[in-house]
PDB file of N, CA and C in Angstrom:
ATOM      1  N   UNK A   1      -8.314  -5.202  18.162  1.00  0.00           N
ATOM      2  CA  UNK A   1      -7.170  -5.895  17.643  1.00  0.00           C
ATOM      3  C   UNK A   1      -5.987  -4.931  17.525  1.00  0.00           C
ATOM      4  N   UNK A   2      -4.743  -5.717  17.382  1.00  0.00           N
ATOM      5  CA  UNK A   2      -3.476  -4.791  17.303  1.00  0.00           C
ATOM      6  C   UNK A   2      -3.613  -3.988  15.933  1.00  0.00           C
ATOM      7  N   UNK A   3      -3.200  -2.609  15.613  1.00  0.00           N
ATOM      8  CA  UNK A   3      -3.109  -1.926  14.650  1.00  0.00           C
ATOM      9  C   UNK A   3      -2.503  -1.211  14.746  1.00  0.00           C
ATOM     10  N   UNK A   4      -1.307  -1.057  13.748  1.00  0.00           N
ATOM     11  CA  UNK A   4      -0.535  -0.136  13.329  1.00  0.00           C
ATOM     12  C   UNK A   4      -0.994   0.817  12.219  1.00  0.00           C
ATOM     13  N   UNK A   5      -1.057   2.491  12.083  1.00  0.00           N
ATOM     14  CA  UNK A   5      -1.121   3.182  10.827  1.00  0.00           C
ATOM     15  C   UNK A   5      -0.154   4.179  10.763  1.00  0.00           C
ATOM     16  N   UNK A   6       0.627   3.843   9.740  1.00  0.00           N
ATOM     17  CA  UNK A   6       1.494   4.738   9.457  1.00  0.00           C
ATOM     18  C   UNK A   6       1.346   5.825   8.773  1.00  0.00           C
ATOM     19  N   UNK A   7       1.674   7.017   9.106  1.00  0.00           N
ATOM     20  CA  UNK A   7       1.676   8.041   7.860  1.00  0.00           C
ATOM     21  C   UNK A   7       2.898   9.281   7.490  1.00  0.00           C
ATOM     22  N   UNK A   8       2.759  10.197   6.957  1.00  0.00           N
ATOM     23  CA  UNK A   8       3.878  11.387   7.320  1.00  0.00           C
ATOM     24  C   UNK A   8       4.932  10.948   5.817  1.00  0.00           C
ATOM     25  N   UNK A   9       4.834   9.636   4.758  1.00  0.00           N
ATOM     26  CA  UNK A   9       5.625   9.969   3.679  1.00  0.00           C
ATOM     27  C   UNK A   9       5.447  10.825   2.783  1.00  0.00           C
ATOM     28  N   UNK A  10       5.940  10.663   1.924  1.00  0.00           N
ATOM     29  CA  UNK A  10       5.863  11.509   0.722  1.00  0.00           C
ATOM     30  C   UNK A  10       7.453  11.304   0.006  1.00  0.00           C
ATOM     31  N   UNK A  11       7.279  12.512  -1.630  1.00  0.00           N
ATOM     32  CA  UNK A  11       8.688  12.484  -2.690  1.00  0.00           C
ATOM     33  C   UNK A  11       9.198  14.010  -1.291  1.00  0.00           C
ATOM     34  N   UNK A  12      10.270  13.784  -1.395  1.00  0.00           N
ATOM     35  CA  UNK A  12      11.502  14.973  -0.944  1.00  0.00           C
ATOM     36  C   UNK A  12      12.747  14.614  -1.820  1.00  0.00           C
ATOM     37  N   UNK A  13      13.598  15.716  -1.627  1.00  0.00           N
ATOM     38  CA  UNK A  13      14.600  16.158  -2.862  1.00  0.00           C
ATOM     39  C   UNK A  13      15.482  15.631  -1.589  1.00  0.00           C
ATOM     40  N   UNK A  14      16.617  14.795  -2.266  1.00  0.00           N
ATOM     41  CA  UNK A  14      17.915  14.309  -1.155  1.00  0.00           C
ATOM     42  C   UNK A  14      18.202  16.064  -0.204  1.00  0.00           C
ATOM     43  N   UNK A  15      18.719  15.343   0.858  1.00  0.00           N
ATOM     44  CA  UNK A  15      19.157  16.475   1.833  1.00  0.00           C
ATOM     45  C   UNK A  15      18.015  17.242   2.695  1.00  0.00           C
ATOM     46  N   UNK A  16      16.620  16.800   2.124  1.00  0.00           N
ATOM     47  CA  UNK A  16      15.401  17.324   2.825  1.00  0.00           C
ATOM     48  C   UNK A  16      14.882  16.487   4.545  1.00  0.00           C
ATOM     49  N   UNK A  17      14.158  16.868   4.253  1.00  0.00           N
ATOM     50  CA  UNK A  17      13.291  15.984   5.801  1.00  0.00           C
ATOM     51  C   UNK A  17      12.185  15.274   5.839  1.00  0.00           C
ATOM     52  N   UNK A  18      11.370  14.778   6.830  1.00  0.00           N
ATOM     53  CA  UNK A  18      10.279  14.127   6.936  1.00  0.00           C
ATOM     54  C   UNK A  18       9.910  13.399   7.939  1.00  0.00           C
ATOM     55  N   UNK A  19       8.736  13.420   8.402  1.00  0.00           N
ATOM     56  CA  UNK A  19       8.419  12.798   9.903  1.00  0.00           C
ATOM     57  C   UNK A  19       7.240  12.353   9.996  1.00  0.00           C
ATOM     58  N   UNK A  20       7.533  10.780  10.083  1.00  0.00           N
ATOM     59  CA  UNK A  20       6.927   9.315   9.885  1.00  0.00           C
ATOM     60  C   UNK A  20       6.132   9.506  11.556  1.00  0.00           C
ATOM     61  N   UNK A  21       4.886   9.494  11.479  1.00  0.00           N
ATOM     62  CA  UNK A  21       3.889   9.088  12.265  1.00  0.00           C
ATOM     63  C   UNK A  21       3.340   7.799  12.539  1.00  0.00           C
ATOM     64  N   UNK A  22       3.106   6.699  13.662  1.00  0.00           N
ATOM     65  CA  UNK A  22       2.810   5.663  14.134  1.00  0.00           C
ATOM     66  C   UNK A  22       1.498   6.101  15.032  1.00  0.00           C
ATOM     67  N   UNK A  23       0.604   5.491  14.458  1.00  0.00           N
ATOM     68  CA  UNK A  23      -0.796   5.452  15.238  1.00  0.00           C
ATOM     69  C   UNK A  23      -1.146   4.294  16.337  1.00  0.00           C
ATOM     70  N   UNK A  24      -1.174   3.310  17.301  1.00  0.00           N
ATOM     71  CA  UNK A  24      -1.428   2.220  17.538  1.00  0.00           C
ATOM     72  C   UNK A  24      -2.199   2.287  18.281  1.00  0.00           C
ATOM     73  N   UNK A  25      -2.612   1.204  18.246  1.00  0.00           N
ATOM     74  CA  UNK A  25      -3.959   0.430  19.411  1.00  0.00           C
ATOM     75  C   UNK A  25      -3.940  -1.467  19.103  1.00  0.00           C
ATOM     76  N   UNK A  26      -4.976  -1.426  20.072  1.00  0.00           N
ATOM     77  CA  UNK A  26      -5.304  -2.898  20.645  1.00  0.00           C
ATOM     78  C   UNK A  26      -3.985  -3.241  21.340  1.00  0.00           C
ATOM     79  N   UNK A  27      -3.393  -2.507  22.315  1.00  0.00           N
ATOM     80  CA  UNK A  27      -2.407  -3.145  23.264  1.00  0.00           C
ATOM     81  C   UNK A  27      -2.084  -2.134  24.138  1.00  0.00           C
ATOM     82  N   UNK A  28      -1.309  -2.238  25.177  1.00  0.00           N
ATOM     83  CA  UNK A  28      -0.711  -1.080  26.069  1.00  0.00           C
ATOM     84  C   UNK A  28       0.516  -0.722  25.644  1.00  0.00           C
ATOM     85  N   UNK A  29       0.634   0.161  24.877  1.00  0.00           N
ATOM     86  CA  UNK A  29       1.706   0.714  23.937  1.00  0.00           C
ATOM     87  C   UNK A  29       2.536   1.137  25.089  1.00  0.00           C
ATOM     88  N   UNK A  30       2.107   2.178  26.381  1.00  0.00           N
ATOM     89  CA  UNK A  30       3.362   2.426  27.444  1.00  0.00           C
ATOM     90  C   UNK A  30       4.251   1.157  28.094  1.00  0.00           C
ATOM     91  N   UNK A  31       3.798  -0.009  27.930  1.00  0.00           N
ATOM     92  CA  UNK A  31       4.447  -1.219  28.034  1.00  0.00           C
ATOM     93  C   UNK A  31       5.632  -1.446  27.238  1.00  0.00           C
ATOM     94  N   UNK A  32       5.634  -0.981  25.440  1.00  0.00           N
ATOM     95  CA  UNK A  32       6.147  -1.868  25.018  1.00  0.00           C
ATOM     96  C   UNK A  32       7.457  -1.293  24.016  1.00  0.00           C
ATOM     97  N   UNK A  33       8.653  -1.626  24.128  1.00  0.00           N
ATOM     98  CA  UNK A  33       9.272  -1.187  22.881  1.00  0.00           C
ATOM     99  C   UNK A  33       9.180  -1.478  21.813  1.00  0.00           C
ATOM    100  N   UNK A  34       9.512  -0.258  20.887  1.00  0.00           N
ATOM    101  CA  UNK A  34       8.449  -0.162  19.887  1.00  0.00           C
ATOM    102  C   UNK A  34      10.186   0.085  18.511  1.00  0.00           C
ATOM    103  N   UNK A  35       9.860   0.103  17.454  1.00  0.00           N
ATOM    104  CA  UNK A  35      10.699  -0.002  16.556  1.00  0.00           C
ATOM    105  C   UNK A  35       9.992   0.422  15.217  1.00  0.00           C
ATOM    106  N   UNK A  36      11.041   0.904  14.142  1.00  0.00           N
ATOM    107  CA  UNK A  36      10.324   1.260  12.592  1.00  0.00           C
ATOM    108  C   UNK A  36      11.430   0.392  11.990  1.00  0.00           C
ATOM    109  N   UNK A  37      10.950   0.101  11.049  1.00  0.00           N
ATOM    110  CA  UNK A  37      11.235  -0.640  10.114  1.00  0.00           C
ATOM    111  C   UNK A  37      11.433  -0.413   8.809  1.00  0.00           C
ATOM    112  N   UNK A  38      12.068  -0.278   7.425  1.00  0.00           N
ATOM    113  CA  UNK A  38      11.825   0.013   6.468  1.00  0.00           C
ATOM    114  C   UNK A  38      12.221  -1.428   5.335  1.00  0.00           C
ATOM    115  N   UNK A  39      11.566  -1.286   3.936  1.00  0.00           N
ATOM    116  CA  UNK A  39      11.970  -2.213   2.819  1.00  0.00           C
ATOM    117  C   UNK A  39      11.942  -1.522   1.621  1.00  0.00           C
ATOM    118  N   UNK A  40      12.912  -1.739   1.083  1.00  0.00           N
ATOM    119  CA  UNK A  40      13.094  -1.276  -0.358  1.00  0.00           C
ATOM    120  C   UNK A  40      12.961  -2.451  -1.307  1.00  0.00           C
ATOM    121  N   UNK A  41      12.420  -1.796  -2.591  1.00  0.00           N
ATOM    122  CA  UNK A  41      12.124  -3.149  -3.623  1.00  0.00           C
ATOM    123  C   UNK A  41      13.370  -3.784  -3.594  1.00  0.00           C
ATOM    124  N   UNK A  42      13.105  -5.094  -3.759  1.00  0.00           N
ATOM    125  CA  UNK A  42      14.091  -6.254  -4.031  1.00  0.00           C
ATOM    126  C   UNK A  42      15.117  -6.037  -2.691  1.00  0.00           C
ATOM    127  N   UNK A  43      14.809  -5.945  -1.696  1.00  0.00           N
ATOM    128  CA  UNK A  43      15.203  -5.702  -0.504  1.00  0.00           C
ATOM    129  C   UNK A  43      15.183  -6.199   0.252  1.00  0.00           C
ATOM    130  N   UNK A  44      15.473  -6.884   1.813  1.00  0.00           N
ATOM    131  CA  UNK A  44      15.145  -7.659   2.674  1.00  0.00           C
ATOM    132  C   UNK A  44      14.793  -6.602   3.536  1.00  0.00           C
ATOM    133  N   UNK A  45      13.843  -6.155   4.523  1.00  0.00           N
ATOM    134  CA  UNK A  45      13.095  -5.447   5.312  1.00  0.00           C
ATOM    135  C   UNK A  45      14.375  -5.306   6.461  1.00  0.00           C
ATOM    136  N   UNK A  46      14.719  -3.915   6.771  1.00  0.00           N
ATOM    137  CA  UNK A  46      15.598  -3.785   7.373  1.00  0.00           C
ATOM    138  C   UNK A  46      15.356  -3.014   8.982  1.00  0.00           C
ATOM    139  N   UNK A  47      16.052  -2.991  10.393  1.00  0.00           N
ATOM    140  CA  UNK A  47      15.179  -2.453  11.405  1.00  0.00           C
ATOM    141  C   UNK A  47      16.181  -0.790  11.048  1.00  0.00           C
ATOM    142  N   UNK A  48      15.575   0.017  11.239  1.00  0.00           N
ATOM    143  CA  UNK A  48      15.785   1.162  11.488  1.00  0.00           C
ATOM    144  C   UNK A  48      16.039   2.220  12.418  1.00  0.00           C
ATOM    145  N   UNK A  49      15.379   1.817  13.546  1.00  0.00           N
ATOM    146  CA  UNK A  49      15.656   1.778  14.751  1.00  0.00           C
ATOM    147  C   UNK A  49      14.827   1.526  16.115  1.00  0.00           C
ATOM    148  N   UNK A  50      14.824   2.042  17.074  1.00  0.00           N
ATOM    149  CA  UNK A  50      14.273   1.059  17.955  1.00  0.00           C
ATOM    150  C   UNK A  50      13.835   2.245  19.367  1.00  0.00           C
ATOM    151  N   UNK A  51      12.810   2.334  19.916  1.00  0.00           N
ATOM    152  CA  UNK A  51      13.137   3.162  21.656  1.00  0.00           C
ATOM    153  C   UNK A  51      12.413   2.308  22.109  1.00  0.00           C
ATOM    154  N   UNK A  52      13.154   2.163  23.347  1.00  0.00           N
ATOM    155  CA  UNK A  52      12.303   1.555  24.833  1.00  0.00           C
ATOM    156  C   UNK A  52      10.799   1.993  25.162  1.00  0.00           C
ATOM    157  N   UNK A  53      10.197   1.326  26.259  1.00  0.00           N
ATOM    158  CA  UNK A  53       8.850   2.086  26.444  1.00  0.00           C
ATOM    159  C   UNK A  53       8.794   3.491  26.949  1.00  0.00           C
ATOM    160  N   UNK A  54       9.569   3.504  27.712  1.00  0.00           N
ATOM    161  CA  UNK A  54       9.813   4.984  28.589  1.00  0.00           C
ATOM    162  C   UNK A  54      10.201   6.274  27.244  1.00  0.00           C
ATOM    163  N   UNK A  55      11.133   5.804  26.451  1.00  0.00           N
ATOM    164  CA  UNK A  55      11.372   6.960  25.334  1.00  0.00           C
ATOM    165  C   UNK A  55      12.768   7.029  25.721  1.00  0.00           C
ATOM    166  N   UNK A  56      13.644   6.225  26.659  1.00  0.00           N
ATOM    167  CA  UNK A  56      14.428   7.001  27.636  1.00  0.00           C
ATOM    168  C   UNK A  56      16.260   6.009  27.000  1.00  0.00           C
ATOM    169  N   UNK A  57      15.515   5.438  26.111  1.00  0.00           N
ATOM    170  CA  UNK A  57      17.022   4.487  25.710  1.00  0.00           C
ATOM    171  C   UNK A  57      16.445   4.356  23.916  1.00  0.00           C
ATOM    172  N   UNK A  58      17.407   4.788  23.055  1.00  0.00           N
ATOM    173  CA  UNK A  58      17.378   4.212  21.251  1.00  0.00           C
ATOM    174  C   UNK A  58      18.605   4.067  21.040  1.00  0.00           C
ATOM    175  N   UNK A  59      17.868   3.364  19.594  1.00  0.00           N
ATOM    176  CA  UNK A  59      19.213   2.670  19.011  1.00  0.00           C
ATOM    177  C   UNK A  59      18.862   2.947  17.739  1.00  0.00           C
ATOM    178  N   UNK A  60      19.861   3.200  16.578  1.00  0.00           N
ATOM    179  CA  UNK A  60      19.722   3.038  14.984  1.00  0.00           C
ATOM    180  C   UNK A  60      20.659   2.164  14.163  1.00  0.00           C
ATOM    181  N   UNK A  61      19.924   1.716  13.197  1.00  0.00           N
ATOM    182  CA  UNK A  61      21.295   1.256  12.098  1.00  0.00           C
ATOM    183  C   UNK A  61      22.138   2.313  11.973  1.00  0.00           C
ATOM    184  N   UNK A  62      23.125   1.514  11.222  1.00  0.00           N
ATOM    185  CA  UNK A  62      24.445   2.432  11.230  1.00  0.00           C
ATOM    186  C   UNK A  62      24.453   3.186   9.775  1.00  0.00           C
ATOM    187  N   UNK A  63      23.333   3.079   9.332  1.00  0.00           N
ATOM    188  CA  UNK A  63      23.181   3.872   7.655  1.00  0.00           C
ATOM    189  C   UNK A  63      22.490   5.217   8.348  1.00  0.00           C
ATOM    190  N   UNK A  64      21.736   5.021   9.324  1.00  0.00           N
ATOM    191  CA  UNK A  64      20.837   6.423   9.526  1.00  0.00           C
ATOM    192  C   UNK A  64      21.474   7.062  10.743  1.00  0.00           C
ATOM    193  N   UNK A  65      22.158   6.982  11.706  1.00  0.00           N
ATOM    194  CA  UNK A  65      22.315   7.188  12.781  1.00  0.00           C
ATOM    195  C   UNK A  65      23.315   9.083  12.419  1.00  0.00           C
ATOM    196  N   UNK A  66      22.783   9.712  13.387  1.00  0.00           N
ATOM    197  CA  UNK A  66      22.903  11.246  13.066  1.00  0.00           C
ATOM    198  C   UNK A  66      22.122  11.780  12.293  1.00  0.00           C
ATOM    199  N   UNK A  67      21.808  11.160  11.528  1.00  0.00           N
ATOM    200  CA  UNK A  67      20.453  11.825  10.518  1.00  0.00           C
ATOM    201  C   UNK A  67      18.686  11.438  10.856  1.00  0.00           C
ATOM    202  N   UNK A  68      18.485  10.478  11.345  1.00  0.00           N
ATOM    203  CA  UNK A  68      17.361   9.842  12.052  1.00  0.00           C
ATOM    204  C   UNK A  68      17.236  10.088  13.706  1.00  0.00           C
ATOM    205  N   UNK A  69      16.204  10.187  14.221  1.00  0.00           N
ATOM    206  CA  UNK A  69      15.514  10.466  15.540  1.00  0.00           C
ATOM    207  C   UNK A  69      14.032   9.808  15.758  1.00  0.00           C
ATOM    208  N   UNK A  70      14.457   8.590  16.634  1.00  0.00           N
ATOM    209  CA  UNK A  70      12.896   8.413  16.646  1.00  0.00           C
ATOM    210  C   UNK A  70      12.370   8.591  17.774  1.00  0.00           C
ATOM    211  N   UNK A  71      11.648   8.700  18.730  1.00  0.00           N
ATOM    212  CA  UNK A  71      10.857   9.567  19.559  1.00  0.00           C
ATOM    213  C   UNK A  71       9.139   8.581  19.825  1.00  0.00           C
ATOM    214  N   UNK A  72       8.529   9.258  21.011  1.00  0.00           N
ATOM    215  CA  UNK A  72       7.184   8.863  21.208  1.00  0.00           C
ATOM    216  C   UNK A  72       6.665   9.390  22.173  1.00  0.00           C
ATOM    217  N   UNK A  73       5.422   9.393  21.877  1.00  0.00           N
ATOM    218  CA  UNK A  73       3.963  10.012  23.015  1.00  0.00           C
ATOM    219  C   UNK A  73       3.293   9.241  23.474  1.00  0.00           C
ATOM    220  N   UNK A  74       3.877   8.552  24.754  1.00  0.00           N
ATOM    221  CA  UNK A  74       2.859   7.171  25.342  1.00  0.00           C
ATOM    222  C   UNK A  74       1.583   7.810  25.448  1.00  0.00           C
ATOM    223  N   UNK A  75       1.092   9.075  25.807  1.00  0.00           N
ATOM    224  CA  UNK A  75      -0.309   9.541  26.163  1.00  0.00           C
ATOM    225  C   UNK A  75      -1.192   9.646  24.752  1.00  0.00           C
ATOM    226  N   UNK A  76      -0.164   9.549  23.831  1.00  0.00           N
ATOM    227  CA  UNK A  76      -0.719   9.881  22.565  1.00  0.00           C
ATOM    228  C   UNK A  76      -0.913   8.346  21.140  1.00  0.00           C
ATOM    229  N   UNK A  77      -0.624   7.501  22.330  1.00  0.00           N
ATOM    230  CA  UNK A  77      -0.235   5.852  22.112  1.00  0.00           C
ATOM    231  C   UNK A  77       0.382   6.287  20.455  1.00  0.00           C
ATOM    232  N   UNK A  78       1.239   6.793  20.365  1.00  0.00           N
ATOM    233  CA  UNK A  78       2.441   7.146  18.648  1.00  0.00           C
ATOM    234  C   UNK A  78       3.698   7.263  18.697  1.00  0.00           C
ATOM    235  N   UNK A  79       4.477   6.558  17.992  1.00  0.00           N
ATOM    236  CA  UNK A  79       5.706   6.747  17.653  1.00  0.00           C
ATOM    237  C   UNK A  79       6.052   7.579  16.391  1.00  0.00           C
ATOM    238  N   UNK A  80       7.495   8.208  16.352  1.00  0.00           N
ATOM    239  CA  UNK A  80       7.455   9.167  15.341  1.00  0.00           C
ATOM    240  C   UNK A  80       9.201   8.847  14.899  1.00  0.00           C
ATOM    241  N   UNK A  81       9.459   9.071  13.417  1.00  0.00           N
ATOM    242  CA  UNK A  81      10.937   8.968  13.038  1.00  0.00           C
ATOM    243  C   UNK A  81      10.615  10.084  12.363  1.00  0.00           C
ATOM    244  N   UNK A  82      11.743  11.159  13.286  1.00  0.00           N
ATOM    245  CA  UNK A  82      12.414  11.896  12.531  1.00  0.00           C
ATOM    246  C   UNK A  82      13.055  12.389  11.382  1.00  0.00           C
ATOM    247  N   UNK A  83      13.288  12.367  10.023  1.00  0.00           N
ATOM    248  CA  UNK A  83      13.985  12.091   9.084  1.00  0.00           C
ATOM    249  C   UNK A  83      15.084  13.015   8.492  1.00  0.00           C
ATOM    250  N   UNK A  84      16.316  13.186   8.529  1.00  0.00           N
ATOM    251  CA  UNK A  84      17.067  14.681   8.258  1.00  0.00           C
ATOM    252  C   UNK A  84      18.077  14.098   7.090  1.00  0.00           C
ATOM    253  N   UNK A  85      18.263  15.197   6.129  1.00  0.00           N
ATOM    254  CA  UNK A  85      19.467  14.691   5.438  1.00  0.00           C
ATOM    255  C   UNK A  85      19.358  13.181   4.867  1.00  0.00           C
ATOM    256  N   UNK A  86      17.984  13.692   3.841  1.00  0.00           N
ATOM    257  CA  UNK A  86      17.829  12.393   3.232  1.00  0.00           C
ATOM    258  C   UNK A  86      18.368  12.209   1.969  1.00  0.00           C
ATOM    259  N   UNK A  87      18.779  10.677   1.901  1.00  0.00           N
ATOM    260  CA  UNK A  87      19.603  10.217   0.793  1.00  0.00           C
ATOM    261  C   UNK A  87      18.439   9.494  -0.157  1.00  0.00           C
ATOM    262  N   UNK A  88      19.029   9.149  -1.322  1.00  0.00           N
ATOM    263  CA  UNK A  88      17.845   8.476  -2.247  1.00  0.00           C
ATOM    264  C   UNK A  88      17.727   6.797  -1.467  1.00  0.00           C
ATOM    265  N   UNK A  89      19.156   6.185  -0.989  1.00  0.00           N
ATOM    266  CA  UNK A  89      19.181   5.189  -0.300  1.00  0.00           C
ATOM    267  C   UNK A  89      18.113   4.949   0.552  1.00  0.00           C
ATOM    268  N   UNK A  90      17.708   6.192   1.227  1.00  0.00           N
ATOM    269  CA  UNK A  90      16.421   6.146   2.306  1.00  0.00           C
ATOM    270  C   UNK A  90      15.017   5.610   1.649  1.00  0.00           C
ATOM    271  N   UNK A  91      14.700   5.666   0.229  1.00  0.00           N
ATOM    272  CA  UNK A  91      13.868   5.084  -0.127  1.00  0.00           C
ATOM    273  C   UNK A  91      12.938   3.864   0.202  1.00  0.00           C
ATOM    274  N   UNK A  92      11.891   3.877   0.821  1.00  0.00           N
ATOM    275  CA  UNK A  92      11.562   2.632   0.702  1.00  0.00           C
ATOM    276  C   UNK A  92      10.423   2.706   1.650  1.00  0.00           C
ATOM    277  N   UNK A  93       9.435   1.634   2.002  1.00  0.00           N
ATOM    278  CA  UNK A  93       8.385   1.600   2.699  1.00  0.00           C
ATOM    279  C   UNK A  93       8.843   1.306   4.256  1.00  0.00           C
ATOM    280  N   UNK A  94       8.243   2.458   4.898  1.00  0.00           N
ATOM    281  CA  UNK A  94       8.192   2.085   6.189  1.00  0.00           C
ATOM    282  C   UNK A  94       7.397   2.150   7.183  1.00  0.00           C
ATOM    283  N   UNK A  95       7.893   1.358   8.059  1.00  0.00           N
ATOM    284  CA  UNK A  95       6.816   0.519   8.802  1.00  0.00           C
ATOM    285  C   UNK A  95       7.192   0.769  10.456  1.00  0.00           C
ATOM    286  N   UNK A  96       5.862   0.295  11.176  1.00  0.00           N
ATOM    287  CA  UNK A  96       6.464   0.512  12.795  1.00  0.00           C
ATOM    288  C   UNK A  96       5.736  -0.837  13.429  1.00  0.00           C
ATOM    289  N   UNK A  97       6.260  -1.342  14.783  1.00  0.00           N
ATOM    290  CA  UNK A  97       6.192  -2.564  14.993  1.00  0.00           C
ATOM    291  C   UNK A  97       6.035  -2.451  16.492  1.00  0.00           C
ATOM    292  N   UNK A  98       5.967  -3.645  17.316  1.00  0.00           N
ATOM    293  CA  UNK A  98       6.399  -4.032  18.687  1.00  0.00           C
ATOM    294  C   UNK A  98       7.561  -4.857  17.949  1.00  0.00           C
ATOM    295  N   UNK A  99       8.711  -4.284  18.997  1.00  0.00           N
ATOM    296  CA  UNK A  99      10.272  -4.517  18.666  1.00  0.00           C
ATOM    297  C   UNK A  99      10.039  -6.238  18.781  1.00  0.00           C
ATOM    298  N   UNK A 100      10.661  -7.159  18.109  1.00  0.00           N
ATOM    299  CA  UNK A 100      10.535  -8.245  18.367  1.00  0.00           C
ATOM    300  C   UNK A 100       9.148  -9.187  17.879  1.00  0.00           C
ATOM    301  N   UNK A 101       7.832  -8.520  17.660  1.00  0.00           N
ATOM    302  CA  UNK A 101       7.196  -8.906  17.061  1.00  0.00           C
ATOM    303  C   UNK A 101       6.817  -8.728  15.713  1.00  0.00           C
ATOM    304  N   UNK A 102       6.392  -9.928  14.550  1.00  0.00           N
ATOM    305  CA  UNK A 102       6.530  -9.874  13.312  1.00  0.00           C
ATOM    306  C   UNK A 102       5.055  -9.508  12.749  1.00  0.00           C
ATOM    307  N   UNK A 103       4.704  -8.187  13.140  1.00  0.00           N
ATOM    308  CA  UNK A 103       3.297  -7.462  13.060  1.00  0.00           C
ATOM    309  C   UNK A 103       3.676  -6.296  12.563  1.00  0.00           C
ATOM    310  N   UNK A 104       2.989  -5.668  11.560  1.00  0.00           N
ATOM    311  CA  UNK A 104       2.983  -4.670  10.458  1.00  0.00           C
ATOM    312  C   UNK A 104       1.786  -3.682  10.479  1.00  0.00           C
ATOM    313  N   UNK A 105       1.868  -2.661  10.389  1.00  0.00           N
ATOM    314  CA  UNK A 105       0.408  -1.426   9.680  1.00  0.00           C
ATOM    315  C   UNK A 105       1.032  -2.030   7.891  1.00  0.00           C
ATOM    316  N   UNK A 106       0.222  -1.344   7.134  1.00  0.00           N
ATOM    317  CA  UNK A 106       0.436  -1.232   5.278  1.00  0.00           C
ATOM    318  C   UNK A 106       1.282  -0.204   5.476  1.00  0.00           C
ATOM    319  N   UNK A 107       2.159   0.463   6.089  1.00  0.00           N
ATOM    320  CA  UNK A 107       3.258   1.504   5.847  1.00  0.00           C
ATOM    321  C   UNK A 107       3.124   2.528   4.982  1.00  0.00           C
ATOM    322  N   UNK A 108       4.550   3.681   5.304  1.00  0.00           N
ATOM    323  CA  UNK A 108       4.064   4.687   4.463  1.00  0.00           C
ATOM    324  C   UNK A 108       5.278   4.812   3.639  1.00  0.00           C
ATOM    325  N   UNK A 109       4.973   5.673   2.295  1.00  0.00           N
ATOM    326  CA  UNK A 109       6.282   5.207   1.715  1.00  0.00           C
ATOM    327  C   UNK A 109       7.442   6.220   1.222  1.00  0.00           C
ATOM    328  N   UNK A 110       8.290   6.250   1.570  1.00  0.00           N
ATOM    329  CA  UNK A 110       9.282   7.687   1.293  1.00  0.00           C
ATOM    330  C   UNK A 110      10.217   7.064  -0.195  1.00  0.00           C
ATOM    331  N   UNK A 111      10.026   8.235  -0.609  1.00  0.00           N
ATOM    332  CA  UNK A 111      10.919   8.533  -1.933  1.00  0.00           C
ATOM    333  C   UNK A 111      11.528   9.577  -2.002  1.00  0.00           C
ATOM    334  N   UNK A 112      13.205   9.006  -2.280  1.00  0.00           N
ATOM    335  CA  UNK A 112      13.734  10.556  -2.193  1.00  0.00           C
ATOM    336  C   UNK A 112      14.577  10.337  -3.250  1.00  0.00           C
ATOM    337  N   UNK A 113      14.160  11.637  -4.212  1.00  0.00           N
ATOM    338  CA  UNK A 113      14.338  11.831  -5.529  1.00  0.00           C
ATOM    339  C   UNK A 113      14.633  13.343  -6.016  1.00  0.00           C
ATOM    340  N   UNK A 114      15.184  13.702  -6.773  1.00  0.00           N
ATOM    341  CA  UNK A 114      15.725  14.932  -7.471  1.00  0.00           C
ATOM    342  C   UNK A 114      14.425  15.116  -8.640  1.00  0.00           C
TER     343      UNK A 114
END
């Protein structure tokens, strides 16, 4: 079956880093664009950003963009977000997907706190 596992959160102090790991299976991940996702409490689940299958085209919201990098290892069927110059705003659970489909891992969860 399809499965997502996320890992790589943790607390960091604003202005720090962190790098969100995507595990998948049950599909041909070099097929598919792939996307992370994040939600903060009382939040509506927001996309974060997005790469093609190849690795070779992304996109970000406009809250993370220069500070975020997301990246992937088709041989290694994983996607990865970068995290730089984190704000407390960045808070929140995140998640990785097939772009377009409404399928979830339990996510991992970043807190960024003083």
């Amino acid at each position: 079956q399809v499965q997502f596992v996320e890992s790589g959160g943790g607390l960091v102090q604003p202005g720090g880093s962190l790098r969100l790991s995507c595990a998948a299976s049950g599909f041909t991940f070099s097929s598919r664009t792939m996307s992370w996702y994040r939600q903060a409490p009382g939040k509506e689940r927001e996309l974060v950003a997005v790469i093609s299958s190849s690795g070779g085209s992304t996109t970000y919201a406009d809250s993370v963009k220069g500070r975020f990098t997301i990246s992937r290892d088709n041989a290694k069927n994983s996607v990865y977000l970068q995290m730089n110059s984190l704000k407390p705003d960045d808070t929140a659970m995140y998640y990785c997907s097939r772009y377009g489909v409404d399928f979830w891992g339990k996510g991992t969860l970043v807190t960024v706190s003083s």
